[in-house]
PDB file of N, CA and C in Angstrom:
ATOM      1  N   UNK A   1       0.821  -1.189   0.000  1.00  0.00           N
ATOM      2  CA  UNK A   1       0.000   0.000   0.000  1.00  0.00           C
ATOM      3  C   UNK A   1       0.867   1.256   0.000  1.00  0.00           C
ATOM      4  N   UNK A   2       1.910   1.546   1.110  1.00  0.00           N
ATOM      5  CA  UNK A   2       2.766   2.518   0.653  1.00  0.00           C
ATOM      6  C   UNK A   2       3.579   2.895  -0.505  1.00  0.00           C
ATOM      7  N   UNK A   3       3.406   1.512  -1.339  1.00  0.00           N
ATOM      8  CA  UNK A   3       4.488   1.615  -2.677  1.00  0.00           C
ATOM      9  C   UNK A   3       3.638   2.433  -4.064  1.00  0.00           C
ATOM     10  N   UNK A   4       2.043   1.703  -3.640  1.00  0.00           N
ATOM     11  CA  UNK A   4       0.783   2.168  -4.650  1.00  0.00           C
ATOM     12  C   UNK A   4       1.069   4.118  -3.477  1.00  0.00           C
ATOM     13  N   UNK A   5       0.708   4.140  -2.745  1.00  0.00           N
ATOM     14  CA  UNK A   5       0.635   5.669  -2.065  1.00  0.00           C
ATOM     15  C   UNK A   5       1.734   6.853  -3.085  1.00  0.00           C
ATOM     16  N   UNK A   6       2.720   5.999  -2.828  1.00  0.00           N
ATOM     17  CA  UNK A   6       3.926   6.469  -3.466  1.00  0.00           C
ATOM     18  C   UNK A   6       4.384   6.926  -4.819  1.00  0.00           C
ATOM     19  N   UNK A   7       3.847   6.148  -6.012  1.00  0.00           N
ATOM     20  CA  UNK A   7       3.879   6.365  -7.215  1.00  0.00           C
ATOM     21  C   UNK A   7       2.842   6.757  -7.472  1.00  0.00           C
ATOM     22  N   UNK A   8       1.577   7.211  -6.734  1.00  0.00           N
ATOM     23  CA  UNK A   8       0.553   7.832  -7.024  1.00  0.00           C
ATOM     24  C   UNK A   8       1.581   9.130  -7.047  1.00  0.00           C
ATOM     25  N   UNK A   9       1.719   9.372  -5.604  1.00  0.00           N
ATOM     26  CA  UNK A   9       2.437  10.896  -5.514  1.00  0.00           C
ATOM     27  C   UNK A   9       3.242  11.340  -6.637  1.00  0.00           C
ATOM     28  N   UNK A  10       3.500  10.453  -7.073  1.00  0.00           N
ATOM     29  CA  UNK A  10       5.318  10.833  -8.238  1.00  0.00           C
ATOM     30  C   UNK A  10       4.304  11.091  -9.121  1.00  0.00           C
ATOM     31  N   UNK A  11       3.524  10.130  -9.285  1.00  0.00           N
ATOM     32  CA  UNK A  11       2.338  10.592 -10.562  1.00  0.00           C
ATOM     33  C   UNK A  11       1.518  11.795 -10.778  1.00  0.00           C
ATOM     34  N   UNK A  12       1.487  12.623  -9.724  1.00  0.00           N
ATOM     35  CA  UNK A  12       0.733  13.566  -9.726  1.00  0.00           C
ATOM     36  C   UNK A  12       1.915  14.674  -9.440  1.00  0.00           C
ATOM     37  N   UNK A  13       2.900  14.161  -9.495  1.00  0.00           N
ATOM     38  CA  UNK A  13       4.236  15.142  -9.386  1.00  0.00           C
ATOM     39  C   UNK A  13       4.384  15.888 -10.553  1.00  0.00           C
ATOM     40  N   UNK A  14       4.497  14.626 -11.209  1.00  0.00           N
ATOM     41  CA  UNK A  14       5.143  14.631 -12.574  1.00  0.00           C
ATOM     42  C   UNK A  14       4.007  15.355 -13.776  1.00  0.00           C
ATOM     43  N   UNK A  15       2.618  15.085 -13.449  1.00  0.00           N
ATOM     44  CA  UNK A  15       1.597  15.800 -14.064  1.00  0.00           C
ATOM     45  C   UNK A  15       1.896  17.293 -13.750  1.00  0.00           C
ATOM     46  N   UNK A  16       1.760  17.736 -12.358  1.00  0.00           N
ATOM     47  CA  UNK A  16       1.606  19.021 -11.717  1.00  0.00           C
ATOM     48  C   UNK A  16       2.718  19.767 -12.587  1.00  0.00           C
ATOM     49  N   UNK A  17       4.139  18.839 -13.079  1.00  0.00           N
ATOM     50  CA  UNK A  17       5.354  19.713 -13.542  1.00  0.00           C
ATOM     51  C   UNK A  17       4.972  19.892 -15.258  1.00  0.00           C
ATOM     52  N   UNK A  18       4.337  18.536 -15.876  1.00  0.00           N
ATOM     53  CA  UNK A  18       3.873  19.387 -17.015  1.00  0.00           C
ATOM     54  C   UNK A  18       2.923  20.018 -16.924  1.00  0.00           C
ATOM     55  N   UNK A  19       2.068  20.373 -16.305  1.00  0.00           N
ATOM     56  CA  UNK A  19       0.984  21.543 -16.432  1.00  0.00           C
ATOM     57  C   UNK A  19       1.833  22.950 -16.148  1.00  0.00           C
ATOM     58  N   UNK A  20       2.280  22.979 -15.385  1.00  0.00           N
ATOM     59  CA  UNK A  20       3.516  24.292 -15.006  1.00  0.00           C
ATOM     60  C   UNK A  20       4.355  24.476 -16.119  1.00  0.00           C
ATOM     61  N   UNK A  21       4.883  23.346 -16.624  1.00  0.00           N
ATOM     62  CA  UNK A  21       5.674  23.967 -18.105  1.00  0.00           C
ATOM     63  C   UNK A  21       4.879  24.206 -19.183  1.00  0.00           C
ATOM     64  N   UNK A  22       3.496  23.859 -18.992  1.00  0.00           N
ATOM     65  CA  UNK A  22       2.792  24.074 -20.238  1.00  0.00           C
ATOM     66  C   UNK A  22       2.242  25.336 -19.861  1.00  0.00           C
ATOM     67  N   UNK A  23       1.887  25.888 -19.076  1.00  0.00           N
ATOM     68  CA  UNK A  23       1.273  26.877 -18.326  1.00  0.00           C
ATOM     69  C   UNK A  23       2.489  28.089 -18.347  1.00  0.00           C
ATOM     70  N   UNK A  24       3.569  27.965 -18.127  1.00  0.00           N
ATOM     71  CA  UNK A  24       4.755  29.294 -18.793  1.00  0.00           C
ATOM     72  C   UNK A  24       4.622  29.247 -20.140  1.00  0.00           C
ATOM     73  N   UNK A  25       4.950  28.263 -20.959  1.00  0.00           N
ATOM     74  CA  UNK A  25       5.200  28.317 -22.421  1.00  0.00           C
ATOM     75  C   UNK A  25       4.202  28.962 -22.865  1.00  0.00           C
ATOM     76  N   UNK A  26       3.087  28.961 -22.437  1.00  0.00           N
ATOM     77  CA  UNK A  26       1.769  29.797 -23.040  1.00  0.00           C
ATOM     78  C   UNK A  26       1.418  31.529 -22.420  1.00  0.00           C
ATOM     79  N   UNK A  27       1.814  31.482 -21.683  1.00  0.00           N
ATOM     80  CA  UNK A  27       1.820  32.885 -19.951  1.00  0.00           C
ATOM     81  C   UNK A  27       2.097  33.801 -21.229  1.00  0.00           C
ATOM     82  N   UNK A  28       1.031  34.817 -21.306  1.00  0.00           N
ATOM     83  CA  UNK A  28       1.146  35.998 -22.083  1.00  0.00           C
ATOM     84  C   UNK A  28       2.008  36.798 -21.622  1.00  0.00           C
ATOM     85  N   UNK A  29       3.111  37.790 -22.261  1.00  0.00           N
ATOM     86  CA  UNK A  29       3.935  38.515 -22.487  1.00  0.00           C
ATOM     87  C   UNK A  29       3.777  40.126 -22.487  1.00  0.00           C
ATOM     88  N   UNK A  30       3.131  40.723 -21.577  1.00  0.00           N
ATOM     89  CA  UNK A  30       3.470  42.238 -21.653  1.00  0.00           C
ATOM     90  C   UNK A  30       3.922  42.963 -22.142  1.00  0.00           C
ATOM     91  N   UNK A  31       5.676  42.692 -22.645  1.00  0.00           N
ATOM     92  CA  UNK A  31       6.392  42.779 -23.243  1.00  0.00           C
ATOM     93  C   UNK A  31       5.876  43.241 -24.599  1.00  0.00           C
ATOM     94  N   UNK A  32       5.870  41.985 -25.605  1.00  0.00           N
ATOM     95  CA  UNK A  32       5.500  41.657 -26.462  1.00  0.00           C
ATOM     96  C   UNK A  32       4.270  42.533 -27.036  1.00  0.00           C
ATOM     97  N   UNK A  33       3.232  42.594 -25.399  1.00  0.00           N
ATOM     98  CA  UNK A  33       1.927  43.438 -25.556  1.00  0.00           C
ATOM     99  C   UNK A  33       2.448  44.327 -26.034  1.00  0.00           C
ATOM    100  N   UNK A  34       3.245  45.318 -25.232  1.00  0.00           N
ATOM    101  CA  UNK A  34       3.441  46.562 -25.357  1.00  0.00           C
ATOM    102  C   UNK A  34       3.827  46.840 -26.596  1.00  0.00           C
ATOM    103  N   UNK A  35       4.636  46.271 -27.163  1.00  0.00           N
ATOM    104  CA  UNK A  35       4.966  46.456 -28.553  1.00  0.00           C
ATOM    105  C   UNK A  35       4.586  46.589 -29.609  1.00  0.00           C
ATOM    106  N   UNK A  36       2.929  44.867 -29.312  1.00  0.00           N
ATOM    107  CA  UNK A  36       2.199  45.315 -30.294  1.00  0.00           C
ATOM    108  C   UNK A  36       1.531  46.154 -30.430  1.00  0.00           C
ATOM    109  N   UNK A  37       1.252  46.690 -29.036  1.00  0.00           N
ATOM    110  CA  UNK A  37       0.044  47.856 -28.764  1.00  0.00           C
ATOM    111  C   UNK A  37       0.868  49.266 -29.495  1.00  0.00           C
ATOM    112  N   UNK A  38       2.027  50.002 -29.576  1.00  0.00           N
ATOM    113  CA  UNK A  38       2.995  50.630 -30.660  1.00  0.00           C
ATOM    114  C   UNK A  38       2.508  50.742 -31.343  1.00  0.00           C
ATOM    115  N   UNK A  39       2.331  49.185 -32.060  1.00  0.00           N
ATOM    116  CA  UNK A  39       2.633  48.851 -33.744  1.00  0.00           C
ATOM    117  C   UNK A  39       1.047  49.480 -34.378  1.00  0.00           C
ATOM    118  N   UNK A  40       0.454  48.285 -33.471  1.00  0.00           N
ATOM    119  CA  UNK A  40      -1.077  48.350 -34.420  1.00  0.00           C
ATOM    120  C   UNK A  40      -2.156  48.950 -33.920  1.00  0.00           C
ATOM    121  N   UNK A  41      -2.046  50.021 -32.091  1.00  0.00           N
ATOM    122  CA  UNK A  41      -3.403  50.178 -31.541  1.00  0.00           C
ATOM    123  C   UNK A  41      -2.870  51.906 -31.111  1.00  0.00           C
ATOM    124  N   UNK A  42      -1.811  52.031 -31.180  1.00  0.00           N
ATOM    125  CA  UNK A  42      -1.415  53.559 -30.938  1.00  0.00           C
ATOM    126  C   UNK A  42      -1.882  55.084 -32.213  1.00  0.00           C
ATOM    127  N   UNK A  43      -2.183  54.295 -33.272  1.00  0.00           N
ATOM    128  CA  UNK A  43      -2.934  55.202 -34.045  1.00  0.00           C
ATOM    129  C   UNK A  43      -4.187  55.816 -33.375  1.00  0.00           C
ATOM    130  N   UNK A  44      -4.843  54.874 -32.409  1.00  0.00           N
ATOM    131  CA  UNK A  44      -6.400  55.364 -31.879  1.00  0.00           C
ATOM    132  C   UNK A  44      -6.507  55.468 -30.566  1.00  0.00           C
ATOM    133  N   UNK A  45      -5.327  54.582 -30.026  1.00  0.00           N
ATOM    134  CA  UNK A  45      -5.567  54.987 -28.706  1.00  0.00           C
ATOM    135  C   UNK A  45      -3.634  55.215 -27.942  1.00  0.00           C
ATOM    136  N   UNK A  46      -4.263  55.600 -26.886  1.00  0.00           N
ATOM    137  CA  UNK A  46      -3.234  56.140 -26.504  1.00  0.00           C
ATOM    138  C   UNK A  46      -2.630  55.306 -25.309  1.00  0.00           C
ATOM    139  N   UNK A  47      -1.409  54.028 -25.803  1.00  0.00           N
ATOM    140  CA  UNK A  47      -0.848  53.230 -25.185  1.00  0.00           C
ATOM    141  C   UNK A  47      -0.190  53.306 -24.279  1.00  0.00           C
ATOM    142  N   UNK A  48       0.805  54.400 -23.814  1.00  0.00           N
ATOM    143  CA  UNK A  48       1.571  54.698 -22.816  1.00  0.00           C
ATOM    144  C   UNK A  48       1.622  55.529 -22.539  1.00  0.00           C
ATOM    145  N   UNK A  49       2.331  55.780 -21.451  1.00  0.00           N
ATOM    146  CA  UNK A  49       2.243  57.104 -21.174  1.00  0.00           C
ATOM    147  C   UNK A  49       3.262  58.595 -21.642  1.00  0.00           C
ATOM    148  N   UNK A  50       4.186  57.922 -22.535  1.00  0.00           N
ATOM    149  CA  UNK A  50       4.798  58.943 -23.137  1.00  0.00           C
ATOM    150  C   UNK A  50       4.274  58.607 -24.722  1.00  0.00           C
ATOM    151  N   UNK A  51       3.095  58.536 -25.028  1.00  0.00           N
ATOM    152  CA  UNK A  51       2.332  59.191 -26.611  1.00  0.00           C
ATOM    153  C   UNK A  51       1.464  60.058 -25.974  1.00  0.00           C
ATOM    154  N   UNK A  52       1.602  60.781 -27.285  1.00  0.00           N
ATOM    155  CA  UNK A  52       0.756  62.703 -27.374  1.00  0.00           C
ATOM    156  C   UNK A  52      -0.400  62.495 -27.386  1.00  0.00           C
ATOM    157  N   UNK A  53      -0.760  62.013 -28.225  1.00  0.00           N
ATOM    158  CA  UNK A  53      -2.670  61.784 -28.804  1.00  0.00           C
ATOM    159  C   UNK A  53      -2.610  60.921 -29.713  1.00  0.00           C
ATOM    160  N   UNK A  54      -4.334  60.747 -29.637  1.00  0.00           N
ATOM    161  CA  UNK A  54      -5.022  59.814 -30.240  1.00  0.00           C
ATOM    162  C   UNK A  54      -6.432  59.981 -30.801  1.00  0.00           C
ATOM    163  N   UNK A  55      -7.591  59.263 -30.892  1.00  0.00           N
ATOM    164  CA  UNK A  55      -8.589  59.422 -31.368  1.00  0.00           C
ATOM    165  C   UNK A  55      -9.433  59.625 -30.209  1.00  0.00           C
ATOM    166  N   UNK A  56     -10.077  60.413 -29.952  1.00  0.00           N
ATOM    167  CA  UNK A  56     -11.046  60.849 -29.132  1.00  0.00           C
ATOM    168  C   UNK A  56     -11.622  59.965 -28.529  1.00  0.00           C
ATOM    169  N   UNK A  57     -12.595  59.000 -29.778  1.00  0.00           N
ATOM    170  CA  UNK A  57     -13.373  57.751 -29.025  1.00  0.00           C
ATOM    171  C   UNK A  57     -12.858  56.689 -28.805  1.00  0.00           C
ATOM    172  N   UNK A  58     -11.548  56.457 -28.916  1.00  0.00           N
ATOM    173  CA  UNK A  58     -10.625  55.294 -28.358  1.00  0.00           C
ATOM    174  C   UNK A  58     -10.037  56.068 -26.777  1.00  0.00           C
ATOM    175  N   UNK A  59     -10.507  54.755 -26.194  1.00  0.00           N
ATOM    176  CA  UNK A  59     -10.228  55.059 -24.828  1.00  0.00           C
ATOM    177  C   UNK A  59      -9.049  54.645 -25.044  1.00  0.00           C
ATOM    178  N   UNK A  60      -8.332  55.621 -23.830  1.00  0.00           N
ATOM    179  CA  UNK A  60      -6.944  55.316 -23.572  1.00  0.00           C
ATOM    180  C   UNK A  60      -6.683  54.087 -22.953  1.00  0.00           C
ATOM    181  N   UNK A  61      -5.314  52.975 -22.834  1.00  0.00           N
ATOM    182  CA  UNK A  61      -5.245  51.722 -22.194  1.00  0.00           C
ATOM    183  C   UNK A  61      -5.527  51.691 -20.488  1.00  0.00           C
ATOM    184  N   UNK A  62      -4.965  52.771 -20.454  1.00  0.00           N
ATOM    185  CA  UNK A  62      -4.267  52.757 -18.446  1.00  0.00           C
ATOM    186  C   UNK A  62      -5.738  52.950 -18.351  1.00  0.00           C
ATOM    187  N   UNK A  63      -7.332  53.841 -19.263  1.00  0.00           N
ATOM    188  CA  UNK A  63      -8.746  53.848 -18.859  1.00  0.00           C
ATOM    189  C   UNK A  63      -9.325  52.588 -18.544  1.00  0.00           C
ATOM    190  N   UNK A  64      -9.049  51.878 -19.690  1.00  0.00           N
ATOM    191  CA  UNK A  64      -9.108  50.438 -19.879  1.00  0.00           C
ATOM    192  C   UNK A  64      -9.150  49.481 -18.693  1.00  0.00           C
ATOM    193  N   UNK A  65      -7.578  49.347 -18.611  1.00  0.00           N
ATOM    194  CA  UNK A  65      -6.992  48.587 -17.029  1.00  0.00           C
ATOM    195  C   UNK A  65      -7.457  48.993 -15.922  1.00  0.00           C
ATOM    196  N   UNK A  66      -8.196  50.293 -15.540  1.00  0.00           N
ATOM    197  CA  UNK A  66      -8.767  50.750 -14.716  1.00  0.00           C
ATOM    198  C   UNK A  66     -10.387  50.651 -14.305  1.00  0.00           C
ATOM    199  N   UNK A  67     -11.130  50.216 -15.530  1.00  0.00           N
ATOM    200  CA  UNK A  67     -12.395  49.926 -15.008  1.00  0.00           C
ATOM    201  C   UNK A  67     -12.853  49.010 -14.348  1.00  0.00           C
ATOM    202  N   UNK A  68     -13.903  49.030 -13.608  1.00  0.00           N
ATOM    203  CA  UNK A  68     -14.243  47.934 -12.684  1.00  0.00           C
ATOM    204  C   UNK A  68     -14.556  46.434 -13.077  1.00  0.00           C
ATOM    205  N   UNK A  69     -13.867  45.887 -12.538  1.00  0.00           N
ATOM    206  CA  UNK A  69     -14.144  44.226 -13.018  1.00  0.00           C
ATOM    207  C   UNK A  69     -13.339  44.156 -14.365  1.00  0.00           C
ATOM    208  N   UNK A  70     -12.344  44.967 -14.366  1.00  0.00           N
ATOM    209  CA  UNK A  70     -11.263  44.198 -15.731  1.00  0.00           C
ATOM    210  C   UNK A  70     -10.601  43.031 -15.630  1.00  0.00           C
ATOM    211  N   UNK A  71     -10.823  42.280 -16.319  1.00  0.00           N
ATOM    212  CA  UNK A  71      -9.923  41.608 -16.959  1.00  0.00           C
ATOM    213  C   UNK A  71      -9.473  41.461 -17.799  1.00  0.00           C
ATOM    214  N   UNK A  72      -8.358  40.454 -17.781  1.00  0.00           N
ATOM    215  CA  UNK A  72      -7.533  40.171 -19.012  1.00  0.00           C
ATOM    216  C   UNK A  72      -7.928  39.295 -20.241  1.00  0.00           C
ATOM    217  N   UNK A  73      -8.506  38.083 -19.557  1.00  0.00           N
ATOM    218  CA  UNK A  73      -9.397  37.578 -20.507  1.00  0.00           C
ATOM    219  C   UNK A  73     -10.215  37.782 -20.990  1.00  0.00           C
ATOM    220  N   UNK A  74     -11.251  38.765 -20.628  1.00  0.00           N
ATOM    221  CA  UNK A  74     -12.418  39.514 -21.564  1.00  0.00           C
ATOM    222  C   UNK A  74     -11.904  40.577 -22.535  1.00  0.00           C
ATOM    223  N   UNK A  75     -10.750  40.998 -22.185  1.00  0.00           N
ATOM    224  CA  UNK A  75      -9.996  41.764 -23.326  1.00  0.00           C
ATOM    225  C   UNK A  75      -9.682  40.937 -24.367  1.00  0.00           C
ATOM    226  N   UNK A  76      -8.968  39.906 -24.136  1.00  0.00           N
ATOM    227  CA  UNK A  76      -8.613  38.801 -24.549  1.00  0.00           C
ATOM    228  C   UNK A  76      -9.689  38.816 -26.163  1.00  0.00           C
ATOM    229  N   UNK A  77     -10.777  38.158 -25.351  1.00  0.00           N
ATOM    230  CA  UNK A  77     -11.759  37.692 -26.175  1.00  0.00           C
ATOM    231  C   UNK A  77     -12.369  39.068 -26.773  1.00  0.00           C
ATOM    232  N   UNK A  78     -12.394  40.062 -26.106  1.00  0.00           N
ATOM    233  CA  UNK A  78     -13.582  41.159 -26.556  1.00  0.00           C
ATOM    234  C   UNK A  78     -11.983  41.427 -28.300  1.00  0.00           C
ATOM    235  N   UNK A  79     -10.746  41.462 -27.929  1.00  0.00           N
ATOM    236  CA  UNK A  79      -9.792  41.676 -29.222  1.00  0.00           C
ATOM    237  C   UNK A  79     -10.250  40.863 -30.198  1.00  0.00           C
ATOM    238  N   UNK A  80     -10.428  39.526 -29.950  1.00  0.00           N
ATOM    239  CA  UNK A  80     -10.828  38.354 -31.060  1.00  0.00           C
ATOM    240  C   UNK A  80     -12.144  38.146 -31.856  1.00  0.00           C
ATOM    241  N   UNK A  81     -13.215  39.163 -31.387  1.00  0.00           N
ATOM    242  CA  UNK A  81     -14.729  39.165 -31.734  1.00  0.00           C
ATOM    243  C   UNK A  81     -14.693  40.763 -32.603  1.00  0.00           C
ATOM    244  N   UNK A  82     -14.507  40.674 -33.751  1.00  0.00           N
ATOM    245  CA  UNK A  82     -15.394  41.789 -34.258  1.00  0.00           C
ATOM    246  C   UNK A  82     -15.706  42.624 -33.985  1.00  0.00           C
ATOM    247  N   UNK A  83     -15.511  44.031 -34.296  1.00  0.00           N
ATOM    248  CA  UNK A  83     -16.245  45.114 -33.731  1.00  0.00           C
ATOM    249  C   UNK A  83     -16.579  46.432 -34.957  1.00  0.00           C
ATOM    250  N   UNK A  84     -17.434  46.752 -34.664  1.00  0.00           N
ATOM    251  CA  UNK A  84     -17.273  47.981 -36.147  1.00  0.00           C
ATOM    252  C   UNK A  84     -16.890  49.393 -35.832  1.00  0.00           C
ATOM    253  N   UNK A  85     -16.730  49.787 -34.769  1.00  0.00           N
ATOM    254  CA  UNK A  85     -15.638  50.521 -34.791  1.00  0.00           C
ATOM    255  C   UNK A  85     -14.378  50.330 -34.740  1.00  0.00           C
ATOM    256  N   UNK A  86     -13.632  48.967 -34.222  1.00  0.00           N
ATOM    257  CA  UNK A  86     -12.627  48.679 -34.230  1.00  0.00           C
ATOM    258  C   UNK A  86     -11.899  47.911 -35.539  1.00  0.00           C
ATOM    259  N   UNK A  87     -10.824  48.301 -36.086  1.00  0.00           N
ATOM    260  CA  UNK A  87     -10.741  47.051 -37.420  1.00  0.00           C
ATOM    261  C   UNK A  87     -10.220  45.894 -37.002  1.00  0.00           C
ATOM    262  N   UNK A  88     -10.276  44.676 -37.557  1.00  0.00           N
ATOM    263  CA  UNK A  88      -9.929  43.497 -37.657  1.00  0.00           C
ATOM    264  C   UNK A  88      -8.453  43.208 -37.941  1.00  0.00           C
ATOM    265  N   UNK A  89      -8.109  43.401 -36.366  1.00  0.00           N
ATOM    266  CA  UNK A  89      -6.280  43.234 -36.444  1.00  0.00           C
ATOM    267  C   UNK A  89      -5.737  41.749 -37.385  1.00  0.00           C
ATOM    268  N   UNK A  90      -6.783  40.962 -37.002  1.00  0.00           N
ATOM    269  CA  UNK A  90      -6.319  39.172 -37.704  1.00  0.00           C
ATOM    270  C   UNK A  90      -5.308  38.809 -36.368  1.00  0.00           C
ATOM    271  N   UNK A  91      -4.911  39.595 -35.182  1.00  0.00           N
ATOM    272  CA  UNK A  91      -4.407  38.987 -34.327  1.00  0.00           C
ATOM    273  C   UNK A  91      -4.310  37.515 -33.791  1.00  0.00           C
ATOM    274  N   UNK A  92      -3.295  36.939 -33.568  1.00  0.00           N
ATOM    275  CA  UNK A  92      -3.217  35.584 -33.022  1.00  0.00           C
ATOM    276  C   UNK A  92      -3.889  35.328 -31.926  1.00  0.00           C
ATOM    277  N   UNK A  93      -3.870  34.253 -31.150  1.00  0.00           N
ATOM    278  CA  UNK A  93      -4.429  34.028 -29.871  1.00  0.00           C
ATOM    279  C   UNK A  93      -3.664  34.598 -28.796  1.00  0.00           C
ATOM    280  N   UNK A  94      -2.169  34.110 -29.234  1.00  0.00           N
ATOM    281  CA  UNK A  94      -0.910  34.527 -28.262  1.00  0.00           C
ATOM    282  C   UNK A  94      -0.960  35.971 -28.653  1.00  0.00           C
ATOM    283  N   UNK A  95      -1.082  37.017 -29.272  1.00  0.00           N
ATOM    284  CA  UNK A  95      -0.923  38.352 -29.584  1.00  0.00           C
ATOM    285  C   UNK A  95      -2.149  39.039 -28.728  1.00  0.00           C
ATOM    286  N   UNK A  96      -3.209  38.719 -28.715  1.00  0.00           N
ATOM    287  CA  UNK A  96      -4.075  38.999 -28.127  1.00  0.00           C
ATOM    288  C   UNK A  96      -4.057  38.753 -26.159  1.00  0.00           C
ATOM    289  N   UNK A  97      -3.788  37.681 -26.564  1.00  0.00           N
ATOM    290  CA  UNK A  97      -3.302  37.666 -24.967  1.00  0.00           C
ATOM    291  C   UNK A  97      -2.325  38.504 -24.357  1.00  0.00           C
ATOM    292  N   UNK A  98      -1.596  38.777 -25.210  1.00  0.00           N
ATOM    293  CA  UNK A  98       0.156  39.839 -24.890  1.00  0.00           C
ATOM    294  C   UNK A  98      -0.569  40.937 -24.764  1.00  0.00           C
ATOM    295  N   UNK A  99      -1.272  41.560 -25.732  1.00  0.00           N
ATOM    296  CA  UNK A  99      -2.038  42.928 -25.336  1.00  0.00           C
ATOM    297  C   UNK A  99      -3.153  43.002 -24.286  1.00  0.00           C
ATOM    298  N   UNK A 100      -3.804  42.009 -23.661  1.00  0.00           N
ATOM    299  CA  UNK A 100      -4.343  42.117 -22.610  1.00  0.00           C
ATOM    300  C   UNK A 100      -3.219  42.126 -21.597  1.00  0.00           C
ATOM    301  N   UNK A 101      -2.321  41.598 -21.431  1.00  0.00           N
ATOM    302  CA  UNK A 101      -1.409  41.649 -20.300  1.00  0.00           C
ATOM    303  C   UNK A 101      -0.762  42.807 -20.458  1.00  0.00           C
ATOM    304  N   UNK A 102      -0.533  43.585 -21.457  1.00  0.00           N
ATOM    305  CA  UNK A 102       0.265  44.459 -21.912  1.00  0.00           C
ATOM    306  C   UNK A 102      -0.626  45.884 -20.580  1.00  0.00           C
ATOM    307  N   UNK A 103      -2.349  45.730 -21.135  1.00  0.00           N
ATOM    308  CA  UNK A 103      -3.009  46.569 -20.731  1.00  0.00           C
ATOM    309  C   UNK A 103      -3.354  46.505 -19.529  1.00  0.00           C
ATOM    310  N   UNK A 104      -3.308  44.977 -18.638  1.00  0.00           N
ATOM    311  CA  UNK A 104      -3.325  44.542 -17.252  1.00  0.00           C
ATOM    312  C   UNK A 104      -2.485  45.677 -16.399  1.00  0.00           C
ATOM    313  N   UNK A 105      -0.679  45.198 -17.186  1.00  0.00           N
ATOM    314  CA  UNK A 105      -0.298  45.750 -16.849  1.00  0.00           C
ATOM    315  C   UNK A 105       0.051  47.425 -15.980  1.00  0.00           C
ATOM    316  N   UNK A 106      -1.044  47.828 -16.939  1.00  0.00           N
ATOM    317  CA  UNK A 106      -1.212  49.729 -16.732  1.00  0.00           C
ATOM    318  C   UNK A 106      -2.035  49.963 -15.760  1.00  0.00           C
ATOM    319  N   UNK A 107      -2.497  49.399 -14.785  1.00  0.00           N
ATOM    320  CA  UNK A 107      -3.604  49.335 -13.694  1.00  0.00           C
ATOM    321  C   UNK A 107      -2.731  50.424 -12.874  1.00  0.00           C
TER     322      UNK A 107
END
């Protein structure tokens, strides 16, 4: 019984360590956010805090990160759904995630 106890444990060791390496390899990038947010979202809105201006009805990011009940994943998803004021970046899954963390970030 201690030997079955035992390789249970290792077994759920060894799971717990690939979920953790699978769980970094995927961990959105701020970084990365920030960059893309530069590239493709600084025309309308205003990404950091050293850009001048932007478009009026694009809220700024740090507004963004600041409203009640933000998250990252509804950014996430609200980037990946269509919008008609917004255009259709074609963003990745991982890109989208980087710019929610990017905008987490600015809280």
């Amino acid at each position: 019984m201690a030997l079955s106890l035992s390789l249970r444990y290792i077994g759920y060791s060894i799971a717990a360590g690939f979920q953790l390496a699978a769980a970094s390899a995927f961990a959105a990038d701020a970084t990365r956010g920030e960059q893309l947010a530069r590239r493709w979202c600084s025309s309308c809105h205003v990404v950091s805090s050293d850009q001048q201006s932007a478009v009026i009805e694009a809220p700024p990011f740090q507004t963004i990160a600041r409203r009640p009940g933000f998250d990252a994943a509804t950014v996430t998803l609200f980037l990946k759904t269509p919008h008609p004021k917004m255009p259709d970046m074609g963003l990745s899954r991982n890109a989208t995630a980087d710019l929610a963390a990017y905008i987490a970030s600015l809280k």
